[in-house]
N, C-alpha and C. Protein backbone atom coordinates (compact mmCIF):
# COMPACT_ATOMS: atom_id res chain seq x y z
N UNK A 1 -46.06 -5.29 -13.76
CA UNK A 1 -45.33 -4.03 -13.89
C UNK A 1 -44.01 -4.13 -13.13
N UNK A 2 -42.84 -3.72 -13.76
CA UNK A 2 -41.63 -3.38 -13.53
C UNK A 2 -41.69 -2.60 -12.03
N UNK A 3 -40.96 -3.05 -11.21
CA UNK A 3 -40.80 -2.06 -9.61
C UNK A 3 -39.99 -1.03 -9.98
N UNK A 4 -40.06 0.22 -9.66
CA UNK A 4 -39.12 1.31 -9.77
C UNK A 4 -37.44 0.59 -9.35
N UNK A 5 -37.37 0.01 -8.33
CA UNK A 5 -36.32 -0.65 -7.81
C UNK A 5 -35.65 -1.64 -8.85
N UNK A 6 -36.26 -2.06 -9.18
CA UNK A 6 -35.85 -2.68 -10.66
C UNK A 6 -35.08 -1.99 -11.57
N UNK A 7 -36.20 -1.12 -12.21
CA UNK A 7 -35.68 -0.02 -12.94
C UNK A 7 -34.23 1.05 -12.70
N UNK A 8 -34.49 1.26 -11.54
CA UNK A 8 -33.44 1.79 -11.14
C UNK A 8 -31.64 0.54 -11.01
N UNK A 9 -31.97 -0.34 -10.88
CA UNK A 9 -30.73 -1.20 -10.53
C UNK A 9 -30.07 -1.39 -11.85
N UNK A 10 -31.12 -1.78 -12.75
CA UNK A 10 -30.76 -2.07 -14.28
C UNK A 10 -29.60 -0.15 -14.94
N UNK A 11 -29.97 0.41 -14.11
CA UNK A 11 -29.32 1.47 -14.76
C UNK A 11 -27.65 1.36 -14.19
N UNK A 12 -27.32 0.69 -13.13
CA UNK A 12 -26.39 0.95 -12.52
C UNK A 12 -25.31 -0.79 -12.58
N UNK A 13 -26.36 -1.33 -13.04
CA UNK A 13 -25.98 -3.10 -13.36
C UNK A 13 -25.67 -3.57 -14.55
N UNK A 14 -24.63 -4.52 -13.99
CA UNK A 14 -23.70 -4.95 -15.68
C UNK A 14 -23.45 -6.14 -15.73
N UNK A 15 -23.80 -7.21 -16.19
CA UNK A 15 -23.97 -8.27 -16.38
C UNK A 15 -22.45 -8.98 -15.90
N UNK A 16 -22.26 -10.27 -14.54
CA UNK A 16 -21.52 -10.41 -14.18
C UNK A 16 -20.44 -11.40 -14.92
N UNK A 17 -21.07 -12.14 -16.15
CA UNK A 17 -20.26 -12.69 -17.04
C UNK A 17 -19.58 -11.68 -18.03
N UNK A 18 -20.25 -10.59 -18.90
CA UNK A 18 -19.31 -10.08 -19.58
C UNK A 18 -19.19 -8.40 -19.46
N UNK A 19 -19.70 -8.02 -18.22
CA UNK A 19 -20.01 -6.37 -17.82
C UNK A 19 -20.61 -5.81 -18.56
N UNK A 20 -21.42 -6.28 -19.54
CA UNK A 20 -22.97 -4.94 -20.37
C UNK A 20 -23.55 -5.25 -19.83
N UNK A 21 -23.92 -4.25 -20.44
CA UNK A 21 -25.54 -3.17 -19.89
C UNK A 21 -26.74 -4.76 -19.71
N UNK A 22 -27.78 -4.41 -18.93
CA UNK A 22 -28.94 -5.21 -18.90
C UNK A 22 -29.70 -4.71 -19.04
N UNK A 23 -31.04 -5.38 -19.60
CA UNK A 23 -32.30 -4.69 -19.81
C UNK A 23 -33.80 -5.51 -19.00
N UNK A 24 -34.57 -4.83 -19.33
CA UNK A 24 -36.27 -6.09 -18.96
C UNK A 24 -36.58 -6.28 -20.35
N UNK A 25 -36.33 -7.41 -20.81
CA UNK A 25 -36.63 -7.75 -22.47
C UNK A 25 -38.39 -7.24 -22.24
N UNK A 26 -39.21 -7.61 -21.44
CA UNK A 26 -40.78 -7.54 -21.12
C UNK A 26 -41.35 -7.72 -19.55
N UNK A 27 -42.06 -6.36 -19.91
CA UNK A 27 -42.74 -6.29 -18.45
C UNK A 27 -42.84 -7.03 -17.76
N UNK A 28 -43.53 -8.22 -18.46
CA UNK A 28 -44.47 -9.18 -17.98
C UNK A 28 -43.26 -10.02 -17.37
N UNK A 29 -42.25 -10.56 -17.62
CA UNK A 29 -41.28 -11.48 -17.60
C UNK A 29 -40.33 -11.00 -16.23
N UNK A 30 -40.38 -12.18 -15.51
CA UNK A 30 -39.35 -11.94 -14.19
C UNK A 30 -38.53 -11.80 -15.08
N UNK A 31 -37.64 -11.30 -15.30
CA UNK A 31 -36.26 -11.27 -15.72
C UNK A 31 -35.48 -10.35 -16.54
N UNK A 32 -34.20 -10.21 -16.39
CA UNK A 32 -33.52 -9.36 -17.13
C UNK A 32 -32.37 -9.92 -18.12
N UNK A 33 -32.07 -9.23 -18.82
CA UNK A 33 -31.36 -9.94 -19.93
C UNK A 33 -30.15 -9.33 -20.45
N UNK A 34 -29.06 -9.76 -20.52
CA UNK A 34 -27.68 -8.87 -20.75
C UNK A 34 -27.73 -8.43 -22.43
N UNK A 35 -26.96 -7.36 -22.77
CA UNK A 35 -27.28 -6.65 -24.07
C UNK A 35 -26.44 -7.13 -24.79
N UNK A 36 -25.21 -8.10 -23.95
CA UNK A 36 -23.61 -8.40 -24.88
C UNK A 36 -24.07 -10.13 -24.95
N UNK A 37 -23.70 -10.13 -23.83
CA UNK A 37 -23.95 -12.27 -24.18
C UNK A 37 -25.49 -12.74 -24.48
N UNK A 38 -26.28 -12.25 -23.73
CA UNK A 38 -27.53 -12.62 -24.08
C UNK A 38 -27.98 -13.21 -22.92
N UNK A 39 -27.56 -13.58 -21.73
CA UNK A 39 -27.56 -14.04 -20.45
C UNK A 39 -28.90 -13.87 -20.00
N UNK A 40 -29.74 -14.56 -19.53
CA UNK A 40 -30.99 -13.86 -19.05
C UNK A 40 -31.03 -14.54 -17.26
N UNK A 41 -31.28 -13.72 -17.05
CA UNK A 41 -31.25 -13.81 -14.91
C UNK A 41 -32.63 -13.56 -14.53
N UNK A 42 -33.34 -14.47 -13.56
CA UNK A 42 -34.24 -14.96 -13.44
C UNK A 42 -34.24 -13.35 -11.95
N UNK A 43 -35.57 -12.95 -11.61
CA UNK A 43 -35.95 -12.04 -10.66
C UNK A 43 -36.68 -12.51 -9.87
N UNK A 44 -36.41 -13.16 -8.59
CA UNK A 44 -37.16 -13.91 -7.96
C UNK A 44 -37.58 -12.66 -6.50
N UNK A 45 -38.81 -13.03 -6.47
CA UNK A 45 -39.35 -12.35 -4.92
C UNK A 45 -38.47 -11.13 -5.19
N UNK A 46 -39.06 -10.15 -6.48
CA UNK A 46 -38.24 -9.01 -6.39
C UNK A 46 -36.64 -8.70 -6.34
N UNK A 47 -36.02 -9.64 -6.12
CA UNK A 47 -34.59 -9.66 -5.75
C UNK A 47 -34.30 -9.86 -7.82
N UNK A 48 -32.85 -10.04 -8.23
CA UNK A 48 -32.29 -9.86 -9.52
C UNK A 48 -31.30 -11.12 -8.86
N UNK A 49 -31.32 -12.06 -9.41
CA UNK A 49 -30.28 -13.12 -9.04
C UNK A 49 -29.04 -12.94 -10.31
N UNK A 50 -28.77 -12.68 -10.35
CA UNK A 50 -26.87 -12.22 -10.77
C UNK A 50 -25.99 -12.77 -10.99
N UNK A 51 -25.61 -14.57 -10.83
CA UNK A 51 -24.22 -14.61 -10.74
C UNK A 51 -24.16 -15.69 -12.58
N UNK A 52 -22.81 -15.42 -12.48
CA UNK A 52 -22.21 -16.17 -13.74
C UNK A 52 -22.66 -17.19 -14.49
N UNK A 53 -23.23 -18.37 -13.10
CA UNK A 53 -23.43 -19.52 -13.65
C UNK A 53 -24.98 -19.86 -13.63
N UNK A 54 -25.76 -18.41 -13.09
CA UNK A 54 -26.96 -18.96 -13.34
C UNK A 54 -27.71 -18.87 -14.75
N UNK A 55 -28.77 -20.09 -14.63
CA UNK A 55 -29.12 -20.10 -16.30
C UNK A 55 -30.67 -20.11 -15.75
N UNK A 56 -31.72 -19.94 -17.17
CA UNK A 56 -32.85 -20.12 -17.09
C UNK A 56 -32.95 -20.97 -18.02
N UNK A 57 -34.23 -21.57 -17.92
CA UNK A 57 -34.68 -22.81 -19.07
C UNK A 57 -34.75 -22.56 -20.02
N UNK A 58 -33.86 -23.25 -21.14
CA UNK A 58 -33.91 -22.89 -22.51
C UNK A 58 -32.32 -22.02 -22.69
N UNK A 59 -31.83 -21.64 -21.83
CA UNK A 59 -30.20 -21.67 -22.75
C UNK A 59 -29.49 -22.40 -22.43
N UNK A 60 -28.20 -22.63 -23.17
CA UNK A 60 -27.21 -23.40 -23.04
C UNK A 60 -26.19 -22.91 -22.16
C-alpha cells in the first residue's frame, strides 16, 4: 500500500526531466512514473529518488 506521504508528494511533484505531473502506475510497485516522458523513479526506503538521470531496468 501507497504511504499517504507518497500520495500526497505526487500531488505537488513534477517530473525533473520534463515538469509533468507523476503518478503510482501500481500499488504494488516502488515507483512512480512521469505522465509526459514516461520516466519511471525508483522509491527506495520510502524516499522518491528524483533526479534526471536516474533510470530503472528496462528503459533506455
Amino acid at each position: 500500500m501507497t504511504s499517504v506521504k507518497i500520495t500526497e508528494f505526487i500531488k505537488i511533484a513534477a517530473c525533473p526531466a520534463c515538469n509533468a505531473g507523476i503518478t503510482i502506475p501500481d500499488e504494488s510497485a516502488p515507483e512512480l512514473l512521469c505522465l509526459g516522458c514516461g520516466r519511471r523513479f525508483p522509491i527506495k526506503e520510502g524516499i522518491p529518488v528524483m533526479m534526471a538521470d536516474t533510470k530503472l531496468p528496462g528503459q533506455d
